[in-house]
C-alpha atoms as a PDB file:
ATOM      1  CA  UNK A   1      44.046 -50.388   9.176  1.00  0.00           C
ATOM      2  CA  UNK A   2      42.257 -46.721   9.788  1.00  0.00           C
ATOM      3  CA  UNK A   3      38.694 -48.779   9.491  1.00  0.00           C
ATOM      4  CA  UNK A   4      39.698 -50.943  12.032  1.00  0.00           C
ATOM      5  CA  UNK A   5      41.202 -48.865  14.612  1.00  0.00           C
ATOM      6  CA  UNK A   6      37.288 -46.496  14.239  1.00  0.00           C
ATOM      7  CA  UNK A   7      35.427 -49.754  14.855  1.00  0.00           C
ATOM      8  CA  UNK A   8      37.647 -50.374  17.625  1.00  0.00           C
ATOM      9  CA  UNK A   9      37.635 -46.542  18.952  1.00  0.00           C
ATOM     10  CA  UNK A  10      33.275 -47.005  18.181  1.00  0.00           C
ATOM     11  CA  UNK A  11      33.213 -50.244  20.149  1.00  0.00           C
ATOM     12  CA  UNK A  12      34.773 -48.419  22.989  1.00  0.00           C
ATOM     13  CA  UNK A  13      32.733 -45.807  23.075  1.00  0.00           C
ATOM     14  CA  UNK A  14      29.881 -47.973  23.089  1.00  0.00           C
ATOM     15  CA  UNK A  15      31.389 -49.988  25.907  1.00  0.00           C
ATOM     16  CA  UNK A  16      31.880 -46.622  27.704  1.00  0.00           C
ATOM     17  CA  UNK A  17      28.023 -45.408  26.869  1.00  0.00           C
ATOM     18  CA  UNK A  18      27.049 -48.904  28.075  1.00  0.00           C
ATOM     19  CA  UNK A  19      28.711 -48.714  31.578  1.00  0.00           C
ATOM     20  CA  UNK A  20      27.660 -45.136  31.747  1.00  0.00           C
ATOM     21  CA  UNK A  21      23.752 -46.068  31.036  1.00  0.00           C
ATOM     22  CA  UNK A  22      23.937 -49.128  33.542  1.00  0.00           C
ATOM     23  CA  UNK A  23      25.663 -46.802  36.703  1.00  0.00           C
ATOM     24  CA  UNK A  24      22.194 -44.632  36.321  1.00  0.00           C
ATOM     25  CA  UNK A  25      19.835 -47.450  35.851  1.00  0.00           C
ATOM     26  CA  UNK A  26      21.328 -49.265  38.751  1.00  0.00           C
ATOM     27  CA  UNK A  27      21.425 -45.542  40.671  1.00  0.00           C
ATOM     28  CA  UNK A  28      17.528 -44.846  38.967  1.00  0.00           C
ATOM     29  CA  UNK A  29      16.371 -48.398  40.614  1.00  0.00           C
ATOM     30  CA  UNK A  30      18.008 -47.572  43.983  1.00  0.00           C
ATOM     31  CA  UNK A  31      16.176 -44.362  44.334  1.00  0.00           C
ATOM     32  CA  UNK A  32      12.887 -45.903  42.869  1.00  0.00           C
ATOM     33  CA  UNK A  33      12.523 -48.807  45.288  1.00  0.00           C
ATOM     34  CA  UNK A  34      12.503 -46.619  48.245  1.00  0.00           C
ATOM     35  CA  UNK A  35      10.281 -44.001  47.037  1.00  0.00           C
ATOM     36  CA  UNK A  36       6.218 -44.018  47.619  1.00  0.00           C
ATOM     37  CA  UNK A  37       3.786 -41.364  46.996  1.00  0.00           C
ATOM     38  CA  UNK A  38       0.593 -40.705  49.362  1.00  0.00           C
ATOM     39  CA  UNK A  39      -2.389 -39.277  48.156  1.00  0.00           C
ATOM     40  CA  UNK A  40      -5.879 -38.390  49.318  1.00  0.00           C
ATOM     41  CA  UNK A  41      -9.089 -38.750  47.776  1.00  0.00           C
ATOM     42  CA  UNK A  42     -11.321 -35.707  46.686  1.00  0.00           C
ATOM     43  CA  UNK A  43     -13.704 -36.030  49.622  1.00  0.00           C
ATOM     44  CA  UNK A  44     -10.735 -36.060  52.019  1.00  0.00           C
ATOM     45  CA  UNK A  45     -11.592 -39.454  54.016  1.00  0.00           C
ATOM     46  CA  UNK A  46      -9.246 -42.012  52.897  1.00  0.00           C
ATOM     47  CA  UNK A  47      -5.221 -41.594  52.672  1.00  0.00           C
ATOM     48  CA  UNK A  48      -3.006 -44.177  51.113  1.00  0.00           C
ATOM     49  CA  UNK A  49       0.588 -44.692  50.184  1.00  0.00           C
ATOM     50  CA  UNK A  50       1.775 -46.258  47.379  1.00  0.00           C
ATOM     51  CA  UNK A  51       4.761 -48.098  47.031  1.00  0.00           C
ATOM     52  CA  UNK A  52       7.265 -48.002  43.432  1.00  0.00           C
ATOM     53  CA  UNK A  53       5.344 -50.442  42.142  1.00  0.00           C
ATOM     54  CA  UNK A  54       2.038 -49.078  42.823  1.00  0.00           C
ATOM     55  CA  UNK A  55       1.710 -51.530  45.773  1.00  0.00           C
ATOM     56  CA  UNK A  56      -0.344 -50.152  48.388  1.00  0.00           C
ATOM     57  CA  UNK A  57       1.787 -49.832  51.651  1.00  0.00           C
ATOM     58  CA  UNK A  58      -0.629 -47.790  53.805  1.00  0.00           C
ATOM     59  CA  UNK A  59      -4.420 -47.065  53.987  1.00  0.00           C
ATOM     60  CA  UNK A  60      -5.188 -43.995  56.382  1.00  0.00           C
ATOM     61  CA  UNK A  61      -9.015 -42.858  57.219  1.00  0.00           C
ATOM     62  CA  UNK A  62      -8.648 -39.252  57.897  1.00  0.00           C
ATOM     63  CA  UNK A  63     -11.262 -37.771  60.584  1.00  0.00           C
ATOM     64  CA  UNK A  64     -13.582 -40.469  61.074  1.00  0.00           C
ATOM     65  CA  UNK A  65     -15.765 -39.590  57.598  1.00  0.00           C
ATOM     66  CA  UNK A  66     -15.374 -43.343  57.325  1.00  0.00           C
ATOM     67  CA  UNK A  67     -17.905 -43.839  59.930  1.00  0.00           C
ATOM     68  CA  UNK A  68     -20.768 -42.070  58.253  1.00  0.00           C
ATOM     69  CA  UNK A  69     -19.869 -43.029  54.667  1.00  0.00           C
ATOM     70  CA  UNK A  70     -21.639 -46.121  53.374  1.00  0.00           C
ATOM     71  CA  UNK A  71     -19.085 -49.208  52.247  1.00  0.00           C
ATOM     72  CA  UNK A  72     -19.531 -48.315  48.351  1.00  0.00           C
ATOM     73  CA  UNK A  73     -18.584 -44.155  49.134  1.00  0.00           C
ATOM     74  CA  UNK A  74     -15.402 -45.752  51.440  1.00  0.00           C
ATOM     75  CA  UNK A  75     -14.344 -47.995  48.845  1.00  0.00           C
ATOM     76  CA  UNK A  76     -14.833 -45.754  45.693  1.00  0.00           C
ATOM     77  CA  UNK A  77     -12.718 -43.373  48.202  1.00  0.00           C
ATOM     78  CA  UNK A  78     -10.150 -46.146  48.755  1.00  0.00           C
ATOM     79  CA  UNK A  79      -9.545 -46.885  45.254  1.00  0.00           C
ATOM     80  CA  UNK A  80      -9.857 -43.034  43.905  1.00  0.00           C
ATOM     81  CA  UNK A  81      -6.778 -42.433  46.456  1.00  0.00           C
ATOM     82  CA  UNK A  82      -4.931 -45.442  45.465  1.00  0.00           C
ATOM     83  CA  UNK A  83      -5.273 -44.700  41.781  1.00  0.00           C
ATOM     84  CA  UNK A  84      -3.974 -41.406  42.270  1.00  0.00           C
ATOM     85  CA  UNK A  85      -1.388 -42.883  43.914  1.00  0.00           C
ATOM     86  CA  UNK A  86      -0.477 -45.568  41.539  1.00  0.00           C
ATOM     87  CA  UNK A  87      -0.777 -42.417  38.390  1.00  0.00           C
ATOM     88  CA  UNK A  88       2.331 -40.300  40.854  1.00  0.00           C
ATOM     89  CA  UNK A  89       4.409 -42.809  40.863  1.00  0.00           C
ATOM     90  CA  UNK A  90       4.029 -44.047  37.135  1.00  0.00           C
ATOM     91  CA  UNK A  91       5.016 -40.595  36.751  1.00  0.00           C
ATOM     92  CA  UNK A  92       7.944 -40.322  38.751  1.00  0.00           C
ATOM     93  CA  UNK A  93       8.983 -43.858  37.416  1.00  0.00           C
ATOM     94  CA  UNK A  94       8.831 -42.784  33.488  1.00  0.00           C
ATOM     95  CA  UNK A  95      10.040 -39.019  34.337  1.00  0.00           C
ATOM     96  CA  UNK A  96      13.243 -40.905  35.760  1.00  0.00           C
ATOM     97  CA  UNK A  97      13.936 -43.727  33.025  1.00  0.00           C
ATOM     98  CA  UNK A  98      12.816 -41.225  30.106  1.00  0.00           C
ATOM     99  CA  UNK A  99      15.741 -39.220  30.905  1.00  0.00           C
ATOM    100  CA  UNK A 100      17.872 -42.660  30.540  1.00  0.00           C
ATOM    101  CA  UNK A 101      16.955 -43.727  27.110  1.00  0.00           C
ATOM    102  CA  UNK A 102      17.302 -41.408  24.404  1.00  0.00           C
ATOM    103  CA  UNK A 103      14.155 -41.232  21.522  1.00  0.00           C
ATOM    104  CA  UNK A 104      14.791 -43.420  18.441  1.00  0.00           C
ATOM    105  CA  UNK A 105      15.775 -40.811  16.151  1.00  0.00           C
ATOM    106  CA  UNK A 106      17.434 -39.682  18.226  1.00  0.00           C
ATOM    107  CA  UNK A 107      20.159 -42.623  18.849  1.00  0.00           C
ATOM    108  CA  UNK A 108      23.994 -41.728  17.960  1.00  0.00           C
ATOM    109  CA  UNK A 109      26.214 -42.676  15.339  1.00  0.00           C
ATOM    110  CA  UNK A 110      23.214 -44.723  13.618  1.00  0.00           C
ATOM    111  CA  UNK A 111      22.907 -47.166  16.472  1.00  0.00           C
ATOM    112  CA  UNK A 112      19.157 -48.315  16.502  1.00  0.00           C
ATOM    113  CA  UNK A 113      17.499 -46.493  19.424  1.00  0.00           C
ATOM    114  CA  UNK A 114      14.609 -48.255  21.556  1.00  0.00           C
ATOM    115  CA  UNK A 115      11.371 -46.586  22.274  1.00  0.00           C
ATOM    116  CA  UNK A 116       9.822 -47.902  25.848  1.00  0.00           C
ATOM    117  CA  UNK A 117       6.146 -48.491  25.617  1.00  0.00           C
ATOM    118  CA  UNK A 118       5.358 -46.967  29.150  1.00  0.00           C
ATOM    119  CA  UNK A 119       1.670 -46.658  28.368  1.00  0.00           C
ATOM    120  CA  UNK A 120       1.891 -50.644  27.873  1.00  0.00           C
ATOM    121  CA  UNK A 121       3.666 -51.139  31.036  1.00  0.00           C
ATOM    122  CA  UNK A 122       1.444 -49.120  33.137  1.00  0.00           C
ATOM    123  CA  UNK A 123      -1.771 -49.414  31.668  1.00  0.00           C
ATOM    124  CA  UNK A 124      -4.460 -48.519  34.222  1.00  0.00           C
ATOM    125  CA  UNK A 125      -2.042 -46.265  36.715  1.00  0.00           C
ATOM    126  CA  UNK A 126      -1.560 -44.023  33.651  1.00  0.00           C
ATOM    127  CA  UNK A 127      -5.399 -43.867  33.071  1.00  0.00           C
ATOM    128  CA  UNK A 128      -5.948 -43.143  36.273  1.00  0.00           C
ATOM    129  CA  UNK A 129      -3.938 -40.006  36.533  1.00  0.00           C
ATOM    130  CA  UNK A 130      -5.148 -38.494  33.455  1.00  0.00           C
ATOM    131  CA  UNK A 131      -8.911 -38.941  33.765  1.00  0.00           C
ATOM    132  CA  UNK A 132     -10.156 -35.109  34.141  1.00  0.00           C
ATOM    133  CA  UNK A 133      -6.844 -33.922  34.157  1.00  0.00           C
ATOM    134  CA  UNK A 134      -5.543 -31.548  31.096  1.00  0.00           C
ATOM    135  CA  UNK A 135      -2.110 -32.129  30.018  1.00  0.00           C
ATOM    136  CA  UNK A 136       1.202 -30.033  29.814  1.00  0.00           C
ATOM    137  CA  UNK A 137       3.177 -29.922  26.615  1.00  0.00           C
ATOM    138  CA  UNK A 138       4.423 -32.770  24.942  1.00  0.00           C
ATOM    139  CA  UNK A 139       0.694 -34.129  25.383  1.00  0.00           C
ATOM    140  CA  UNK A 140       2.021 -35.435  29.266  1.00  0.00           C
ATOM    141  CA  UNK A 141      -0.598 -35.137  32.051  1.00  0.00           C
ATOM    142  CA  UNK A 142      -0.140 -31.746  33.805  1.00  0.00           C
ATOM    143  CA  UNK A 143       1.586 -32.321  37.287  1.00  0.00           C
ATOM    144  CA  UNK A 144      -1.336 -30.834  39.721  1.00  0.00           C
ATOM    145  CA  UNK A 145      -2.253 -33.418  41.824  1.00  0.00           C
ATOM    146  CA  UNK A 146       0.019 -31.082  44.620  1.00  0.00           C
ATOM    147  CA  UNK A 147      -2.711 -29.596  46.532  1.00  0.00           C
ATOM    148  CA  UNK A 148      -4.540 -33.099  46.663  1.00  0.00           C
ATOM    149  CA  UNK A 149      -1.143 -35.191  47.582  1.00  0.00           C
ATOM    150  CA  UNK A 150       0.519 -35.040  51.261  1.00  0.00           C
ATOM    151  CA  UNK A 151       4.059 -36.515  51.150  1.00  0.00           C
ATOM    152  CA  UNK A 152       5.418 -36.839  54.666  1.00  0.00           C
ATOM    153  CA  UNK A 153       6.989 -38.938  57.019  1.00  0.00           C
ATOM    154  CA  UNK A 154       4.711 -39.505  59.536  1.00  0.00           C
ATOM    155  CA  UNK A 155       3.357 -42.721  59.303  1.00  0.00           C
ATOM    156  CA  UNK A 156       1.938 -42.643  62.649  1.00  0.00           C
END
Protein backbone atom coordinates (compact mmCIF):
# COMPACT_ATOMS: atom_id res chain seq x y z
CA UNK A 1 0.00 0.00 0.00
CA UNK A 2 2.86 2.74 1.16
CA UNK A 3 4.75 1.76 -2.37
CA UNK A 4 1.87 2.55 -4.17
CA UNK A 5 0.61 5.65 -2.76
CA UNK A 6 4.91 7.10 -3.46
CA UNK A 7 4.53 6.02 -7.08
CA UNK A 8 1.35 7.71 -7.14
CA UNK A 9 2.61 10.93 -5.02
CA UNK A 10 6.08 10.53 -7.79
CA UNK A 11 3.75 10.37 -10.78
CA UNK A 12 2.21 13.55 -9.60
CA UNK A 13 4.99 15.30 -9.13
CA UNK A 14 6.15 14.43 -12.41
CA UNK A 15 2.83 15.47 -13.88
CA UNK A 16 3.29 18.76 -11.94
CA UNK A 17 7.19 19.18 -13.22
CA UNK A 18 5.77 18.36 -16.67
CA UNK A 19 3.09 21.17 -16.80
CA UNK A 20 5.53 23.40 -15.07
CA UNK A 21 8.40 22.75 -17.90
CA UNK A 22 5.73 23.10 -20.81
CA UNK A 23 4.17 26.80 -19.31
CA UNK A 24 8.04 28.08 -19.86
CA UNK A 25 8.71 26.40 -23.09
CA UNK A 26 5.47 27.62 -24.48
CA UNK A 27 6.35 31.26 -22.58
CA UNK A 28 10.40 30.68 -23.92
CA UNK A 29 8.90 30.21 -27.68
CA UNK A 30 6.61 33.26 -27.34
CA UNK A 31 9.39 35.53 -26.43
CA UNK A 32 11.82 33.84 -29.00
CA UNK A 33 9.69 34.28 -32.12
CA UNK A 34 9.49 37.93 -31.73
CA UNK A 35 12.96 38.63 -30.88
CA UNK A 36 15.83 39.57 -33.66
CA UNK A 37 19.23 40.80 -33.14
CA UNK A 38 21.00 43.48 -35.57
CA UNK A 39 24.49 43.61 -36.02
CA UNK A 40 27.10 45.46 -38.04
CA UNK A 41 30.06 44.35 -39.72
CA UNK A 42 33.69 45.39 -38.64
CA UNK A 43 34.12 47.91 -41.44
CA UNK A 44 30.80 49.53 -40.49
CA UNK A 45 29.00 49.40 -44.09
CA UNK A 46 26.45 46.80 -43.96
CA UNK A 47 23.65 46.38 -41.06
CA UNK A 48 21.38 43.41 -40.86
CA UNK A 49 18.76 41.95 -38.61
CA UNK A 50 18.29 38.64 -37.89
CA UNK A 51 15.26 36.99 -37.15
CA UNK A 52 14.91 33.79 -34.18
CA UNK A 53 15.78 31.59 -36.57
CA UNK A 54 18.68 33.29 -37.97
CA UNK A 55 16.51 34.40 -40.95
CA UNK A 56 17.64 37.56 -42.26
CA UNK A 57 14.76 40.19 -41.92
CA UNK A 58 16.68 43.37 -42.84
CA UNK A 59 19.87 44.35 -44.79
CA UNK A 60 20.90 48.11 -44.06
CA UNK A 61 24.04 49.87 -46.00
CA UNK A 62 25.18 52.38 -43.55
CA UNK A 63 26.76 55.71 -45.17
CA UNK A 64 27.05 54.89 -48.66
CA UNK A 65 30.63 52.76 -48.14
CA UNK A 66 28.66 50.41 -50.36
CA UNK A 67 29.26 52.58 -53.25
CA UNK A 68 33.02 52.50 -53.22
CA UNK A 69 33.40 48.90 -51.98
CA UNK A 70 33.84 46.33 -54.72
CA UNK A 71 30.88 43.40 -54.81
CA UNK A 72 33.31 40.73 -53.04
CA UNK A 73 34.22 43.57 -49.89
CA UNK A 74 30.03 44.23 -49.84
CA UNK A 75 29.25 40.72 -49.74
CA UNK A 76 32.04 39.42 -47.35
CA UNK A 77 30.47 42.56 -45.32
CA UNK A 78 26.94 41.19 -45.81
CA UNK A 79 27.61 37.83 -44.64
CA UNK A 80 30.26 38.88 -41.70
CA UNK A 81 27.09 40.96 -40.30
CA UNK A 82 24.66 38.27 -40.83
CA UNK A 83 26.84 35.68 -39.17
CA UNK A 84 27.20 37.76 -36.29
CA UNK A 85 23.80 38.00 -36.28
CA UNK A 86 22.83 34.45 -36.67
CA UNK A 87 25.90 33.63 -33.53
CA UNK A 88 23.47 36.48 -31.05
CA UNK A 89 20.67 34.86 -31.46
CA UNK A 90 21.96 31.15 -31.16
CA UNK A 91 23.00 32.62 -28.04
CA UNK A 92 20.03 34.09 -26.76
CA UNK A 93 18.11 30.92 -28.03
CA UNK A 94 20.41 28.29 -25.93
CA UNK A 95 20.91 30.93 -22.91
CA UNK A 96 16.94 30.70 -22.72
CA UNK A 97 16.23 26.80 -23.20
CA UNK A 98 19.52 25.90 -21.11
CA UNK A 99 17.88 27.34 -18.19
CA UNK A 100 14.76 24.89 -19.07
CA UNK A 101 16.41 21.57 -19.11
CA UNK A 102 18.40 20.58 -16.30
CA UNK A 103 22.13 18.66 -17.08
CA UNK A 104 21.91 14.83 -17.03
CA UNK A 105 23.37 14.27 -13.78
CA UNK A 106 21.74 16.42 -12.74
CA UNK A 107 17.98 15.00 -13.27
CA UNK A 108 15.83 14.32 -9.92
CA UNK A 109 14.78 11.38 -8.20
CA UNK A 110 16.85 9.17 -10.85
CA UNK A 111 14.71 10.21 -13.77
CA UNK A 112 17.04 10.03 -16.92
CA UNK A 113 17.94 13.64 -17.80
CA UNK A 114 18.43 14.75 -21.61
CA UNK A 115 21.41 16.64 -22.77
CA UNK A 116 20.46 19.04 -25.97
CA UNK A 117 23.11 18.94 -28.60
CA UNK A 118 22.94 22.79 -29.36
CA UNK A 119 26.26 22.73 -31.17
CA UNK A 120 24.40 20.10 -33.58
CA UNK A 121 21.45 22.23 -33.98
CA UNK A 122 23.23 25.34 -34.77
CA UNK A 123 26.19 24.33 -36.44
CA UNK A 124 27.61 27.24 -38.47
CA UNK A 125 25.76 30.26 -36.33
CA UNK A 126 27.75 28.92 -33.36
CA UNK A 127 31.03 28.96 -35.45
CA UNK A 128 30.44 32.07 -36.49
CA UNK A 129 30.27 33.79 -33.17
CA UNK A 130 33.23 32.22 -31.76
CA UNK A 131 35.78 32.66 -34.54
CA UNK A 132 38.41 35.23 -32.84
CA UNK A 133 36.41 35.52 -29.95
CA UNK A 134 37.84 34.16 -26.37
CA UNK A 135 35.38 32.56 -24.22
CA UNK A 136 33.91 33.17 -20.63
CA UNK A 137 33.80 30.36 -18.12
CA UNK A 138 32.20 27.27 -18.67
CA UNK A 139 34.24 27.31 -22.10
CA UNK A 140 30.94 29.64 -23.61
CA UNK A 141 31.92 32.40 -26.08
CA UNK A 142 32.44 35.67 -24.13
CA UNK A 143 29.35 38.03 -24.73
CA UNK A 144 31.28 41.19 -26.45
CA UNK A 145 29.86 41.61 -29.57
CA UNK A 146 28.03 44.95 -27.59
CA UNK A 147 30.03 47.66 -29.00
CA UNK A 148 29.72 46.04 -32.59
CA UNK A 149 25.72 45.25 -32.23
CA UNK A 150 22.95 48.19 -32.45
CA UNK A 151 19.56 46.88 -31.20
CA UNK A 152 16.87 49.44 -31.87
CA UNK A 153 13.66 50.05 -33.19
CA UNK A 154 14.08 52.07 -35.95
CA UNK A 155 13.69 50.26 -38.91
CA UNK A 156 13.40 53.22 -40.99
Amino acid sequence: METEESMEKLLAEARERLESTRAAVARARADLSSSSSTARSKDRSVEVTVGPQGELQRVKFLDEKYRTMEASQLAASIVEAANKGRATMARRVIDTFSALTPPADDAPDGLPGFKINFEEIFGSALAAGRRGRGTARGGRPSANLHDEIVEDGNDG
